[in-house]
N, C-alpha and C. Protein backbone atom coordinates (compact mmCIF):
# COMPACT_ATOMS: atom_id res chain seq x y z
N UNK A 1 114.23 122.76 118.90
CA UNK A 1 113.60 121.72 118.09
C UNK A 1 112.15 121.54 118.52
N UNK A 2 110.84 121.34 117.48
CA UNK A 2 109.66 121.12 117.57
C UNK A 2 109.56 119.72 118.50
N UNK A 3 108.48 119.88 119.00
CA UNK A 3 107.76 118.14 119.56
C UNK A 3 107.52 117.39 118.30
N UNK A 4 107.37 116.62 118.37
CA UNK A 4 107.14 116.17 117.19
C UNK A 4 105.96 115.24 117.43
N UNK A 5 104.51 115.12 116.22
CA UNK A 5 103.39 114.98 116.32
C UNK A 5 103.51 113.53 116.88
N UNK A 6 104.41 112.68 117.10
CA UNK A 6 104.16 111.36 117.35
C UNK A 6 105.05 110.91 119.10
N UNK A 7 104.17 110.14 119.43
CA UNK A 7 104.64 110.25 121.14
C UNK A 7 105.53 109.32 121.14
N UNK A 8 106.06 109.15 122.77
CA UNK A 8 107.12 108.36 122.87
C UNK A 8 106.01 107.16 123.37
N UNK A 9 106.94 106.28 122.62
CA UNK A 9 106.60 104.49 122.90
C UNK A 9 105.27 104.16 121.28
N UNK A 10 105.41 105.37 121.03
CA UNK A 10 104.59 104.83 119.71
C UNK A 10 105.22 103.87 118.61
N UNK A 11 103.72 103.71 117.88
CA UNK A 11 104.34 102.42 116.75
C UNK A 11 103.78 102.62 115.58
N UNK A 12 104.72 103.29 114.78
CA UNK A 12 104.36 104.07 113.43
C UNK A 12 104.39 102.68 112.24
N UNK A 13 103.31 103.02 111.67
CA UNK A 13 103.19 101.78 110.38
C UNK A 13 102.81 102.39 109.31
N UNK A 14 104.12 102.41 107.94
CA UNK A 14 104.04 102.91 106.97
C UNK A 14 103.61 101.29 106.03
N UNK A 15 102.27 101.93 104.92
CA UNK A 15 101.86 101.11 104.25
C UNK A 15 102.15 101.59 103.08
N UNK A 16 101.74 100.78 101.91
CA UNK A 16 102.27 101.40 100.35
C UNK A 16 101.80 100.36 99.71
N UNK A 17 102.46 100.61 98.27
CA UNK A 17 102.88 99.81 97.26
C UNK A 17 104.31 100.06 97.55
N UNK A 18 104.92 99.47 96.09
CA UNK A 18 106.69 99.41 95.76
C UNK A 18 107.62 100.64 96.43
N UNK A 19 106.80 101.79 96.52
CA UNK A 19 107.82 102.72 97.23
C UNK A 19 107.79 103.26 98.58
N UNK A 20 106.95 102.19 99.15
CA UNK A 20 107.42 101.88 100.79
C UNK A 20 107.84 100.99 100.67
N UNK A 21 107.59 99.83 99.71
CA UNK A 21 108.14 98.74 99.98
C UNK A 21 109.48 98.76 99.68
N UNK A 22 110.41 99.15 98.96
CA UNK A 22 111.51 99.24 98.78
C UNK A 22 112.52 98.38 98.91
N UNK A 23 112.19 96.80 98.50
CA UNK A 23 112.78 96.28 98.09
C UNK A 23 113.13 95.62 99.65
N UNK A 24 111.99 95.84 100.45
CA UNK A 24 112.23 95.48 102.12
C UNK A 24 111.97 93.55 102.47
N UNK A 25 111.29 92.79 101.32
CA UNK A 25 112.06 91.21 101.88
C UNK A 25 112.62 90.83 101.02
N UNK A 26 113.75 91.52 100.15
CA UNK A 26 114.72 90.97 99.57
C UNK A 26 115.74 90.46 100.45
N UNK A 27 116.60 89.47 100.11
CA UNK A 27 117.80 88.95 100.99
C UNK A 27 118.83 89.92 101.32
N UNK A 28 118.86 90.05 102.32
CA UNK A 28 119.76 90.52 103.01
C UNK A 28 119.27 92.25 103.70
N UNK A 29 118.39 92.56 103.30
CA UNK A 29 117.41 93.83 103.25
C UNK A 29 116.65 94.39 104.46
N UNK A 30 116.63 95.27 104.60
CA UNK A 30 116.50 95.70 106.16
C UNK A 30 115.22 95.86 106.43
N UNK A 31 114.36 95.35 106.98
CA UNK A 31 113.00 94.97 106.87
C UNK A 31 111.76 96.09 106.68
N UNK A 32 112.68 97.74 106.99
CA UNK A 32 112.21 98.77 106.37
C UNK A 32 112.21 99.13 105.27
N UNK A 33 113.48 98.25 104.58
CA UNK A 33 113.44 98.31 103.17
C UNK A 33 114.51 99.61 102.67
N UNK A 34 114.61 99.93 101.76
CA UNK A 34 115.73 100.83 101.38
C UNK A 34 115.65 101.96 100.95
N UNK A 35 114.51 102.54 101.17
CA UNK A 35 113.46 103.97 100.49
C UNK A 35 113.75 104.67 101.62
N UNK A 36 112.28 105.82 101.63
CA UNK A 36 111.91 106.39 102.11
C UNK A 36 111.88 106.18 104.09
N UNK A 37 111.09 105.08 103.43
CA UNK A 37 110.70 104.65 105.51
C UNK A 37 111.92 104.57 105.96
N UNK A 38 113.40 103.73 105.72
CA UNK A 38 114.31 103.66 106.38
C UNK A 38 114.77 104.73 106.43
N UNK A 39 115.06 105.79 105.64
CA UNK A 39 115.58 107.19 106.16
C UNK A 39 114.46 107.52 106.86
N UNK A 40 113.30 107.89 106.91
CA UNK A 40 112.70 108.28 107.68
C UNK A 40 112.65 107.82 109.07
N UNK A 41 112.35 107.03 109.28
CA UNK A 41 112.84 106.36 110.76
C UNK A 41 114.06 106.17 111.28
N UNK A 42 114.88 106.00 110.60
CA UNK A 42 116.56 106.65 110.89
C UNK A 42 116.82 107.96 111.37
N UNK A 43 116.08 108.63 110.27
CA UNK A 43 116.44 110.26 111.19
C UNK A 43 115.73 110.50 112.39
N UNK A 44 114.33 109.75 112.40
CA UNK A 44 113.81 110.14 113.47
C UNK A 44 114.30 109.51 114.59
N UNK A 45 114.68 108.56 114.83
CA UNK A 45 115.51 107.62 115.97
C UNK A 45 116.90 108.71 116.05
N UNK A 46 117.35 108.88 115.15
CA UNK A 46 118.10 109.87 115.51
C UNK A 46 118.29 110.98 116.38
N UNK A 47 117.02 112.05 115.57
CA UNK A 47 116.74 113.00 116.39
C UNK A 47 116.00 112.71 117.50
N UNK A 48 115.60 111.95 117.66
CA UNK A 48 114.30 111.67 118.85
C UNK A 48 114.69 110.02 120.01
N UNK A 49 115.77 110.23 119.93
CA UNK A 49 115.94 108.47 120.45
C UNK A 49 115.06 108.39 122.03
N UNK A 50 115.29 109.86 122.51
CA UNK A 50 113.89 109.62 124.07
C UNK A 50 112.78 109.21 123.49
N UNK A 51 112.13 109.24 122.55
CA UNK A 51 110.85 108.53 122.43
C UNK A 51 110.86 107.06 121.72
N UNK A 52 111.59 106.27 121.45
CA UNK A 52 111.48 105.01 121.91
C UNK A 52 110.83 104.65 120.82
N UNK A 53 110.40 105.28 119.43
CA UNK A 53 109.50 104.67 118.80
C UNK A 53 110.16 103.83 117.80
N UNK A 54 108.89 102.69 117.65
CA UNK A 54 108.86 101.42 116.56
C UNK A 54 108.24 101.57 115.67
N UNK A 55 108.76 101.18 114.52
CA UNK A 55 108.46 101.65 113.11
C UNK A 55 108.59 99.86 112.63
N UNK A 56 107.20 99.91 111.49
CA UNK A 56 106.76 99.21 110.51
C UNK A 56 106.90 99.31 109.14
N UNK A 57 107.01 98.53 108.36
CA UNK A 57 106.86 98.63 107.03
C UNK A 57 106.30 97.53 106.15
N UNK A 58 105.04 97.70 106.15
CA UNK A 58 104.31 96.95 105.52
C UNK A 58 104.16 96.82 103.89
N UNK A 59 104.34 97.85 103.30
CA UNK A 59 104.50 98.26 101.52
C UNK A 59 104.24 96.87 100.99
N UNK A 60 103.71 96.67 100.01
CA UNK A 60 103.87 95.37 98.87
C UNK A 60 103.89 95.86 97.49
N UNK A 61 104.91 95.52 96.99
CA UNK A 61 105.04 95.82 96.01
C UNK A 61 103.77 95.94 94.57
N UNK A 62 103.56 96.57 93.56
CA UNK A 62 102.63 96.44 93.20
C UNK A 62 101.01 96.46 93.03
N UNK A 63 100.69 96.68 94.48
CA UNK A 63 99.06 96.58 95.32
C UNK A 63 98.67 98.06 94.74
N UNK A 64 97.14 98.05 94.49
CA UNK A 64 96.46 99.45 94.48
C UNK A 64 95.77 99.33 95.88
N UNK A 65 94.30 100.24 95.64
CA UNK A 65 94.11 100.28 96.86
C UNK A 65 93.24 99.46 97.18
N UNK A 66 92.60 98.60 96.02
CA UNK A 66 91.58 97.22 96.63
C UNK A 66 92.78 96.47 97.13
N UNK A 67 93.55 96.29 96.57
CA UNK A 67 94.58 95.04 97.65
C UNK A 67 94.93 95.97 99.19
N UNK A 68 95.15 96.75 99.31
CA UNK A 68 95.59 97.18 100.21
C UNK A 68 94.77 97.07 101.32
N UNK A 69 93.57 97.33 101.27
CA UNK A 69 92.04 96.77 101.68
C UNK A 69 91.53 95.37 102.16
N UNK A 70 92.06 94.84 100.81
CA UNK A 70 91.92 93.35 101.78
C UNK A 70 92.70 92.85 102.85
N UNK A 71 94.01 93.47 102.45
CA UNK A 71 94.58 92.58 104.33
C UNK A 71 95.12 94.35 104.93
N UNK A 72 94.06 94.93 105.25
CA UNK A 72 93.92 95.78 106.40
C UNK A 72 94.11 95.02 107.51
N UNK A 73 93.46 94.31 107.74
CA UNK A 73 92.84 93.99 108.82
C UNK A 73 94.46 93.28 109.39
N UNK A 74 94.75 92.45 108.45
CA UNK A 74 96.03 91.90 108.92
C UNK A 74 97.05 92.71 109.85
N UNK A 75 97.13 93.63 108.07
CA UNK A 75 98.73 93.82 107.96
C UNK A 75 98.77 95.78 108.91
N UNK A 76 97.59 96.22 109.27
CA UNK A 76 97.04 97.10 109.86
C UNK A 76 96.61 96.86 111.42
N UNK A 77 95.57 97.18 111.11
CA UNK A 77 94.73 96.74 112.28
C UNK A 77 95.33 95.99 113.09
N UNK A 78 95.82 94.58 113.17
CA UNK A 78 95.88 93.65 114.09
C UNK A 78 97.73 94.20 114.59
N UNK A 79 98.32 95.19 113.91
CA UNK A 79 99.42 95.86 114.52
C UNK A 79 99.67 96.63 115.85
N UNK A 80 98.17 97.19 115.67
CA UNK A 80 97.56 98.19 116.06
C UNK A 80 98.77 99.58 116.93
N UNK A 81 99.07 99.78 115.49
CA UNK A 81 99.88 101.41 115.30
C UNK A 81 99.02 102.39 115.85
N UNK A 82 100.00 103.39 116.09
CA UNK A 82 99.67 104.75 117.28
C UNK A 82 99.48 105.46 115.70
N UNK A 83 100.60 105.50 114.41
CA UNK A 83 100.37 106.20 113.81
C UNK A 83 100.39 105.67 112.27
N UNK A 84 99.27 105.84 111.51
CA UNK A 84 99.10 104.75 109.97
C UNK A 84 100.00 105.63 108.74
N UNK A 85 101.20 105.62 108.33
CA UNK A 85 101.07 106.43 106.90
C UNK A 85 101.19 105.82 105.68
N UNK A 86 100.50 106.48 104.80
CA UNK A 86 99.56 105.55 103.70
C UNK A 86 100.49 106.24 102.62
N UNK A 87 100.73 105.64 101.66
CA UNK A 87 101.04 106.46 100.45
C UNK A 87 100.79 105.22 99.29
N UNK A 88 99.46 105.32 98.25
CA UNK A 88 99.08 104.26 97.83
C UNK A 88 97.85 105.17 96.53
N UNK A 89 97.96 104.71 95.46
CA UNK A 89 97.42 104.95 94.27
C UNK A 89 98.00 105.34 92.95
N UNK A 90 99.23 105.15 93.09
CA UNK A 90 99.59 105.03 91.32
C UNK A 90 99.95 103.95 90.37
N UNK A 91 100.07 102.89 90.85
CA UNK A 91 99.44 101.45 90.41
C UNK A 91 98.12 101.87 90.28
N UNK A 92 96.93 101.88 90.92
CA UNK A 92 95.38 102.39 89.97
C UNK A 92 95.48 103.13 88.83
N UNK A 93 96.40 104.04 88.69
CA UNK A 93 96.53 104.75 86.96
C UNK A 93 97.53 103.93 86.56
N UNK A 94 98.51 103.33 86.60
CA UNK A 94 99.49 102.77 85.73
C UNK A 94 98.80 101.51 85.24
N UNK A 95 97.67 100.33 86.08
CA UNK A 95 97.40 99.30 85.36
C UNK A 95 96.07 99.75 84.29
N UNK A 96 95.83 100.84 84.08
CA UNK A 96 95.55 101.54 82.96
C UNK A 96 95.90 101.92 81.52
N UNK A 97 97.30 102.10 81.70
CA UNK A 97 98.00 102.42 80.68
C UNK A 97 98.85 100.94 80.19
N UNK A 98 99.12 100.11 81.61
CA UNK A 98 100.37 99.08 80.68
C UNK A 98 99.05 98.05 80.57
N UNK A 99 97.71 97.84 81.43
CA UNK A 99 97.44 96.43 81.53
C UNK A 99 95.94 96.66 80.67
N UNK A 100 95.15 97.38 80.70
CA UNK A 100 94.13 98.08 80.27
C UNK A 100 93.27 97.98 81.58
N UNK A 101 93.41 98.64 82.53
CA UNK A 101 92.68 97.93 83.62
C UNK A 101 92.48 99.00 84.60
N UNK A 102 91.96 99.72 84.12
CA UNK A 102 91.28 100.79 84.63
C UNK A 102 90.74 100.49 86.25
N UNK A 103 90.66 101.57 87.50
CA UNK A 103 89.92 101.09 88.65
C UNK A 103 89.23 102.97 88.71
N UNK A 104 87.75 103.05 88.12
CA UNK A 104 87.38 103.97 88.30
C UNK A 104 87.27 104.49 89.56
N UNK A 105 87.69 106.57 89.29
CA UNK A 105 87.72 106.88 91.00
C UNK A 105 86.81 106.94 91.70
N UNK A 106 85.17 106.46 91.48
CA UNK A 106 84.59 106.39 92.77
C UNK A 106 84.52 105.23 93.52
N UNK A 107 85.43 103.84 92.97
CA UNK A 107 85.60 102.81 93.14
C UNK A 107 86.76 103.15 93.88
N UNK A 108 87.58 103.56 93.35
CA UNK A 108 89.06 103.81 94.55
C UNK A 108 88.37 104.44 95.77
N UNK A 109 87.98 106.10 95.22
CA UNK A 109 87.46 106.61 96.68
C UNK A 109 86.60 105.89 97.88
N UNK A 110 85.80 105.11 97.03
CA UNK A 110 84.86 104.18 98.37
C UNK A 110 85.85 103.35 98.77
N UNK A 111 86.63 102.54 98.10
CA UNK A 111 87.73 101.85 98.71
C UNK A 111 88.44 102.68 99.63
N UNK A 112 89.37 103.03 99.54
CA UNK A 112 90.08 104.15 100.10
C UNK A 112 89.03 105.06 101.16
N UNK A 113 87.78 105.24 101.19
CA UNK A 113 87.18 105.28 102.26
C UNK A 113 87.09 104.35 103.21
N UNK A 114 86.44 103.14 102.73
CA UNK A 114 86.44 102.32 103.99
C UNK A 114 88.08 102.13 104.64
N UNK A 115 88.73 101.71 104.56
CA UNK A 115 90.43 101.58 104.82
C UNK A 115 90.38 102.69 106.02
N UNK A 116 90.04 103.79 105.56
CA UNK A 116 89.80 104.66 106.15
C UNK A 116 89.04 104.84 108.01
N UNK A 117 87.76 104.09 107.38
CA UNK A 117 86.73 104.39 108.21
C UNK A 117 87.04 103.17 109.16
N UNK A 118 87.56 102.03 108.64
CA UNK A 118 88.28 100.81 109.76
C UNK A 118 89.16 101.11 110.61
N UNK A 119 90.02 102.21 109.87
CA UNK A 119 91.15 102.51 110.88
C UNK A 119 90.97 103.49 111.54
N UNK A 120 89.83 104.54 111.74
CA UNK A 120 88.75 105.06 112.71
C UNK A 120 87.97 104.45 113.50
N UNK A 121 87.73 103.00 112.96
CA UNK A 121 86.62 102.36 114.09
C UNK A 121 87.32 101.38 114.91
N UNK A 122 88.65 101.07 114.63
CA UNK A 122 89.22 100.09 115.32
C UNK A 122 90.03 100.49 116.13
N UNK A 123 91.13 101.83 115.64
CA UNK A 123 91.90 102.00 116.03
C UNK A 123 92.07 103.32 116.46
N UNK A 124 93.02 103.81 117.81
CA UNK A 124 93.23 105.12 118.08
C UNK A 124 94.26 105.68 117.56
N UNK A 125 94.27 106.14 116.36
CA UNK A 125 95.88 106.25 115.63
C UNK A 125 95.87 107.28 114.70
N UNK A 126 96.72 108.02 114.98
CA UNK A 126 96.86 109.11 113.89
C UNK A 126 97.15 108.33 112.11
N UNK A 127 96.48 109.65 111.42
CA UNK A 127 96.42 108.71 110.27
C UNK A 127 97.12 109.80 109.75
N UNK A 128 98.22 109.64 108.94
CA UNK A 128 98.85 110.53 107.55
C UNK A 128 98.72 109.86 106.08
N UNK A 129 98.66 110.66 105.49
CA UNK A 129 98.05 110.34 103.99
C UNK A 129 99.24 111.26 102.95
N UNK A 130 99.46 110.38 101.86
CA UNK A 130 100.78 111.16 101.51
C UNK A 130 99.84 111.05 99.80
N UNK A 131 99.74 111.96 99.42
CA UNK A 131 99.39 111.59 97.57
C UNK A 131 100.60 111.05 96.63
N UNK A 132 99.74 110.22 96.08
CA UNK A 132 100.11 109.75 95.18
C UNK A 132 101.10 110.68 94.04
N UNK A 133 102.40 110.19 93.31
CA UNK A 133 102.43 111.32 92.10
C UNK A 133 103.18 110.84 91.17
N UNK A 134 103.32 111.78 89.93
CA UNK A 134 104.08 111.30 88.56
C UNK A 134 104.70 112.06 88.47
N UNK A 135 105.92 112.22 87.68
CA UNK A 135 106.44 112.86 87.16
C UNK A 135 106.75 112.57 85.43
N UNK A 136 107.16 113.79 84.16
CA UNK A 136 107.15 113.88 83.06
C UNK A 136 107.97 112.85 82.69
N UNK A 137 108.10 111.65 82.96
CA UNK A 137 109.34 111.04 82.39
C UNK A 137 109.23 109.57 82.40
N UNK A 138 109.10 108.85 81.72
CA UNK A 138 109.39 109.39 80.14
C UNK A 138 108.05 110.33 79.83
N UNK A 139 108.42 110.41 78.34
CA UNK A 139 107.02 111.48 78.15
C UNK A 139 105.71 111.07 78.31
N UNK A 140 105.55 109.73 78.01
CA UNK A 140 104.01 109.26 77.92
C UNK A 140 103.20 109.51 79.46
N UNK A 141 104.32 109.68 80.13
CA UNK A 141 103.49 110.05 81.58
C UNK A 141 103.11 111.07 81.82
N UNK A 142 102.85 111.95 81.02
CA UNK A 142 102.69 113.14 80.62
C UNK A 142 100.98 112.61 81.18
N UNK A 143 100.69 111.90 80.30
CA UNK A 143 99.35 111.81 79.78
C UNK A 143 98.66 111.01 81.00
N UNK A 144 99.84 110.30 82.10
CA UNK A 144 98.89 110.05 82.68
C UNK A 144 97.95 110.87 83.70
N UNK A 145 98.25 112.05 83.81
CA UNK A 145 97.62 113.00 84.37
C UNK A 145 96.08 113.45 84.66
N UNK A 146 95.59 112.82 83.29
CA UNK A 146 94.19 113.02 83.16
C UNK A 146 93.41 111.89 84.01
N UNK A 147 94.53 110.57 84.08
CA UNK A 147 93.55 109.60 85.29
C UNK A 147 94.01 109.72 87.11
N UNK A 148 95.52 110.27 86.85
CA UNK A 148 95.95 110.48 88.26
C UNK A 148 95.47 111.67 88.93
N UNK A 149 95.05 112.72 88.11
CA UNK A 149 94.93 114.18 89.40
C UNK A 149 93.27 114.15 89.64
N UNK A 150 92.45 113.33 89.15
CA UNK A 150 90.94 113.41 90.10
C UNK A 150 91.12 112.32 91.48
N UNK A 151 92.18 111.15 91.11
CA UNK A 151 92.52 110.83 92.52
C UNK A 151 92.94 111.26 93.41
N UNK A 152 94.07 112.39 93.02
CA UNK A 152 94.29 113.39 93.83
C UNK A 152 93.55 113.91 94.32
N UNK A 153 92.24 114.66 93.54
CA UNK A 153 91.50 115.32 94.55
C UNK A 153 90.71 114.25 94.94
N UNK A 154 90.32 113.19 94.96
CA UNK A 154 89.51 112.71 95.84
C UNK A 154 90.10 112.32 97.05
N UNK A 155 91.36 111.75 97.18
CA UNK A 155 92.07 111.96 98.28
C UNK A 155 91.99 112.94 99.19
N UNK A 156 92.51 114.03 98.29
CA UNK A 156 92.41 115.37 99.09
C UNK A 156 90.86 115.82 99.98
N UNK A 157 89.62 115.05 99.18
CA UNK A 157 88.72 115.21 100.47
C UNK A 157 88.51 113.95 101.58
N UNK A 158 89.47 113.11 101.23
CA UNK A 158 89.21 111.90 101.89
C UNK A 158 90.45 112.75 103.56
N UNK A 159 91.03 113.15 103.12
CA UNK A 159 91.90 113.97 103.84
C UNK A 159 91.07 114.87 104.86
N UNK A 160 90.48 115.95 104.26
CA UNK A 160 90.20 116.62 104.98
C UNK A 160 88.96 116.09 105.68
N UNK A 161 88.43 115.08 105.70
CA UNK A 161 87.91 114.10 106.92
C UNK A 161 88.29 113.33 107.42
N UNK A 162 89.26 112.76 107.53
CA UNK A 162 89.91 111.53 107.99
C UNK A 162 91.80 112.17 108.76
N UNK A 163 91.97 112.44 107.91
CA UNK A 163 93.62 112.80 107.93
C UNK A 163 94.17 113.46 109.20
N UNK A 164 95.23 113.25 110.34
CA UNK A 164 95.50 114.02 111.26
C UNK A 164 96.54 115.02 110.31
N UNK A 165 97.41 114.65 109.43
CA UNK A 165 98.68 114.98 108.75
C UNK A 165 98.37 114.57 107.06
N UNK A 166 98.44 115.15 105.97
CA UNK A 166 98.65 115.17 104.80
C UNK A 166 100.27 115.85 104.16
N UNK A 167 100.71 115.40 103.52
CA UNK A 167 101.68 115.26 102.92
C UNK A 167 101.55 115.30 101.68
N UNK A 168 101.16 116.84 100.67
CA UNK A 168 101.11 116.85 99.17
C UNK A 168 102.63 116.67 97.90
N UNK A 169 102.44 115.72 98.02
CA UNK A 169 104.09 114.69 97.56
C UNK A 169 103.92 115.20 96.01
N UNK A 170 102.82 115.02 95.21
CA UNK A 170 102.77 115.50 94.31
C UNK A 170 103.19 116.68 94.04
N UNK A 171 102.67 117.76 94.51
CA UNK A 171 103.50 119.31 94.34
C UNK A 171 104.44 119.05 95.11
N UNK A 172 105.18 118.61 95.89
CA UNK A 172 106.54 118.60 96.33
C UNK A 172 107.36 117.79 95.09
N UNK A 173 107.23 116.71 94.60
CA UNK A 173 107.67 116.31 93.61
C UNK A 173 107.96 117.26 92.65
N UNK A 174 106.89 117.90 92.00
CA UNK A 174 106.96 118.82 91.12
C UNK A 174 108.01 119.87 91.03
N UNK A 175 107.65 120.33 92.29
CA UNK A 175 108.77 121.71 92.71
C UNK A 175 109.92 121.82 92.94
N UNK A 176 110.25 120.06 92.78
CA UNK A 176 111.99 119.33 93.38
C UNK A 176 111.91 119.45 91.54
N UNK A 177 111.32 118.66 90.74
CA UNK A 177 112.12 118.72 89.51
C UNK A 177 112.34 120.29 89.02
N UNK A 178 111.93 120.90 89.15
CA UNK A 178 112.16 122.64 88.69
C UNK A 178 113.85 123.00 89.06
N UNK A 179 114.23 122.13 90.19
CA UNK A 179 115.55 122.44 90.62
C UNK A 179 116.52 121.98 89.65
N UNK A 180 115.87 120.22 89.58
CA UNK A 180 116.94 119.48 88.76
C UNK A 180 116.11 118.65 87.97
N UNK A 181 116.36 117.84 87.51
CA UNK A 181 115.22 117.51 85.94
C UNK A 181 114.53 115.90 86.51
N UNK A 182 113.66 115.75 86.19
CA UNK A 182 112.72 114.89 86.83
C UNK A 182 113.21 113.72 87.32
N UNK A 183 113.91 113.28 85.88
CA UNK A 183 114.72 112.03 86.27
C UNK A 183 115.58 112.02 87.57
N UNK A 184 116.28 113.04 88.03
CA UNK A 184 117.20 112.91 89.08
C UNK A 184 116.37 112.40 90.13
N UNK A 185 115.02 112.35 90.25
CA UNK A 185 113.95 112.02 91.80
C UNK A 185 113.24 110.76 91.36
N UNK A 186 113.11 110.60 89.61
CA UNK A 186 111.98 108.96 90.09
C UNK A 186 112.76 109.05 88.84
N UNK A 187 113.71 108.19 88.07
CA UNK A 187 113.75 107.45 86.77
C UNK A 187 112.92 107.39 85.77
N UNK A 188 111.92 106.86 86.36
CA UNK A 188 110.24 106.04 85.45
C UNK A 188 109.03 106.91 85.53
N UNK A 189 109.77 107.96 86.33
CA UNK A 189 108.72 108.99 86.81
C UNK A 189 107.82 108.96 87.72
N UNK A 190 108.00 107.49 88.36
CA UNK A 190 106.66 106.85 89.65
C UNK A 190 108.12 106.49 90.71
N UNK A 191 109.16 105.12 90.56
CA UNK A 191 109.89 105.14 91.73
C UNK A 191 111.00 106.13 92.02
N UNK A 192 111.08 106.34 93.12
CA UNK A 192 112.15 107.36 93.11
C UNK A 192 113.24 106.72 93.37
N UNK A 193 114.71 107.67 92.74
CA UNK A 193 115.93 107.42 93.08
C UNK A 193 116.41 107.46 94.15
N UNK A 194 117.16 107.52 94.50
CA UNK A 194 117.75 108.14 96.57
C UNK A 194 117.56 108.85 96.73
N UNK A 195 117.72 110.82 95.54
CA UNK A 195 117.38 111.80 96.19
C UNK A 195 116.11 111.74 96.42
N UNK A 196 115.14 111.40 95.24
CA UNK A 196 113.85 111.15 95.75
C UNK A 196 113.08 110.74 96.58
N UNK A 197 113.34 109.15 97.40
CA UNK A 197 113.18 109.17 98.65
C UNK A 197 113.49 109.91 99.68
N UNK A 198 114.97 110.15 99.89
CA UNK A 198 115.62 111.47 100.85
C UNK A 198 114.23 112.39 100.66
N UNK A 199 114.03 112.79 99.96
CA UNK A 199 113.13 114.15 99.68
C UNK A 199 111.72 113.51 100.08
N UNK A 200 111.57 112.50 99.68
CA UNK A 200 109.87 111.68 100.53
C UNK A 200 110.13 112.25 101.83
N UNK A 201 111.05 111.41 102.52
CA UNK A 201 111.86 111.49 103.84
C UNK A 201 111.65 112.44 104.50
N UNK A 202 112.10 113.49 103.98
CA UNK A 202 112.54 114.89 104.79
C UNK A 202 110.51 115.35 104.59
N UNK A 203 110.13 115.05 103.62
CA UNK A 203 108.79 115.73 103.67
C UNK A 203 108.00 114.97 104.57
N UNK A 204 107.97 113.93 104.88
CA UNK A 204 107.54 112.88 106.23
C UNK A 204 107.79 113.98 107.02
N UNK A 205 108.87 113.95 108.01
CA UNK A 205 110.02 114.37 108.64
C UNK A 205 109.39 115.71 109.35
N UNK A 206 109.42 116.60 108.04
CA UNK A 206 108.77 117.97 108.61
C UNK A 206 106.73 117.95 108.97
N UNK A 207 106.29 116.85 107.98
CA UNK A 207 105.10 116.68 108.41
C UNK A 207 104.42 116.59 109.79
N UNK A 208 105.34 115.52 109.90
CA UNK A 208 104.88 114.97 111.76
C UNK A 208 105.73 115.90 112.62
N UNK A 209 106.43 116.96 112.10
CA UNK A 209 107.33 118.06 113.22
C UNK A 209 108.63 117.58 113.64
N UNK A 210 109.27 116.22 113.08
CA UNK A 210 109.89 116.05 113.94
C UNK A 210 111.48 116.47 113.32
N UNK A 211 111.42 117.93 112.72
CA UNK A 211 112.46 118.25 112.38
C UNK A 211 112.14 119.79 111.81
């Protein structure tokens, strides 16, 4: 078995919208919530219980990346995690289509830069960055493509300056529905079902090595 990129006694803090958040301060709800992060930190406590690590889940449902921005400082920073993973921008194309409310991408990218550049100046912490993604389903999401994939790439260079670990969720998404049909991984085409998280999960999982 690999080392895996994250040390022992670390304190991993996954941020989001709705699909980190996963439904994590509903009553009775496990404060990781019921997605992705809880399998992910499940398996890794699993496989890894000598390293001791504590896991966060900060997600809020709904947030793009100006909200996510404003309580950095909070819900980030003042944690002060060994390791940040971000997965945050498809609320910026969806309040487009349902709300008319466009957040142009050099407005995200400078956002999404600074976030960035705080959690470089404050903190010593590996940063992973997971993209954003859609899938065909229903059809009209077809179309959202034309506002979601320049965020993609702007990410993708926000990545290759910032990023210890990237995680292209989008083509992993993609290449999972080719198996089985879109719906089986996100319903709505944005949250995912169980296999779909599982499959977030395992792509976490192998990211940071620890499987």
């Amino acid at each position: 078995m690999t080392t895996p990129l994250i040390e022992k006694d670390s304190i991993v803090l996954f941020q989001g919208d709705s699909i980190t958040d996963a439904g994590r301060l509903a009553a009775g709800s496990s404060p990781l919530g019921g997605g992705y992060v809880n399998f992910a930190a499940s398996w890794f406590s699993a496989l890894h219980p000598s390293l001791n690590v504590t896991f966060h889940n900060r997600g809020v449902s709904g947030e793009r990346v100006k909200d996510l921005l404003v309580r950095w400082d909070a819900d980030c920073i003042a944690l002060k995690p060994d390791c940040v993973s971000i997965l945050i921008g498809i609320n910026d194309t969806w309040r487009r289509y349902d709300s008319n409310d466009p957040t142009p991408v050099d407005v995200w990218e400078r956002d999404y830069r600074k976030m960035l550049e705080i959690t470089r100046e404050k903190l010593n912490a590996k940063i992973l960055m997971m993209e954003p993604f859609v899938l065909p389903v229903p059809e009209d999401r077809m179309a959202w493509r034309e506002d979601l994939d320049p965020r993609i790439h702007a990410m993708r260079r926000l990545a290759r300056e910032f990023a210890d670990v990237f995680v292209p969720l989008d083509g992993i998404l993609a290449a999972a529905a080719m198996k089985r049909e879109p719906a089986y991984w996100a319903a709505d085409g944005v949250h995912p079902t169980a296999a779909g998280h599982a499959l977030i999960a395992q792509a976490w999982l192998k990211a940071v090595q620890a499987i």
